[in-house]
Protein backbone atom coordinates (compact mmCIF):
# COMPACT_ATOMS: atom_id res chain seq x y z
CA UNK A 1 -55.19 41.74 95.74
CA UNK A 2 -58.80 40.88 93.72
CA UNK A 3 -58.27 37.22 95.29
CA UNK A 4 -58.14 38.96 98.65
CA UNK A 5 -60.97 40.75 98.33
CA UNK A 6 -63.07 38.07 97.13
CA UNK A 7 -61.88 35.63 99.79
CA UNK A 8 -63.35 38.77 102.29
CA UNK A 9 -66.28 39.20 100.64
CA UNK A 10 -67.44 35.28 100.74
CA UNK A 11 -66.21 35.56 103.93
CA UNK A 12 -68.59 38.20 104.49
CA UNK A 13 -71.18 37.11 102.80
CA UNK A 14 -71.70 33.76 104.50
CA UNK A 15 -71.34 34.93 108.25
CA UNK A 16 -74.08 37.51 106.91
CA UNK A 17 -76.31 34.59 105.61
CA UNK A 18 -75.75 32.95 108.71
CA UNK A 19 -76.79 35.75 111.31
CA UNK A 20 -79.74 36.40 108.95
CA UNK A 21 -80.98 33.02 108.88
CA UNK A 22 -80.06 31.77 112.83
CA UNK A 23 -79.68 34.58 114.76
CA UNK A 24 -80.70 32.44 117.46
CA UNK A 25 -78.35 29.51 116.93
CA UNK A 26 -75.25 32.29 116.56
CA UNK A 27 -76.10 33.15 120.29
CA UNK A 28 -76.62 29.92 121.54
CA UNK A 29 -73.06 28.81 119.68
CA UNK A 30 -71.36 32.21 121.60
CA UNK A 31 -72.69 31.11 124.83
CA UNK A 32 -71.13 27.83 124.51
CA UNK A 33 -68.17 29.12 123.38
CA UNK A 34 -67.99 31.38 126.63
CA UNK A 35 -68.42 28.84 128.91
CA UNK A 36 -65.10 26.99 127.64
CA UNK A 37 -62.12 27.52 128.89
CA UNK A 38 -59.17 30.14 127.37
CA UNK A 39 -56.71 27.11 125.99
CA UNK A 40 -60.00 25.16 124.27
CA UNK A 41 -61.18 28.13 122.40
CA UNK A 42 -57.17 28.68 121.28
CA UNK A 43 -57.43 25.29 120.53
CA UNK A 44 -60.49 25.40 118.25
CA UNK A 45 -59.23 28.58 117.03
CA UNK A 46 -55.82 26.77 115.80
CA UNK A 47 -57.78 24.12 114.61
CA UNK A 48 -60.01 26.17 111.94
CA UNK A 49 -56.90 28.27 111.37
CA UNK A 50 -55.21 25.08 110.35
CA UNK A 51 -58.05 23.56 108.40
CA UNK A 52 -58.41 27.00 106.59
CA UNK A 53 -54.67 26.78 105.51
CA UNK A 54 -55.60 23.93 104.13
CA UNK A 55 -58.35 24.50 102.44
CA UNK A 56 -56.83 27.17 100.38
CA UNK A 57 -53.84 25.36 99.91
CA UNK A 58 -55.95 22.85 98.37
CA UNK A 59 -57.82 25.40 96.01
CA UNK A 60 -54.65 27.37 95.22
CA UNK A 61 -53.83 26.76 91.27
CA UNK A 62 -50.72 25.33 90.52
């Protein structure tokens, strides 16, 4: 449960850092985003899903 809770809190933490630091570039990216279509944001969505599996697979111990 700790490991979840950290894993949310970096989360956290760096989406924070980012709307604090680009606020502008955050609304520029979601206005980009809404002008693609439904099946390339699932797309993109799977994608970082998939490369976020990953990712902790890779850092998991063991």
């Amino acid at each position: 449960m700790s490991l979840v809770l950290l894993a949310l809190g970096l989360v956290l933490a760096i989406e924070g850092l980012v709307l604090a630091l680009a606020p502008r570039r955050i609304e520029d990216a979601l206005r980009l985003l809404a002008s693609l279509g439904i099946d390339q944001r699932r797309m993109i969505g799977l994608g970082s899903l998939a490369f976020g599996v990953l990712l902790v697979w890779l850092a998991s111990p063991g």
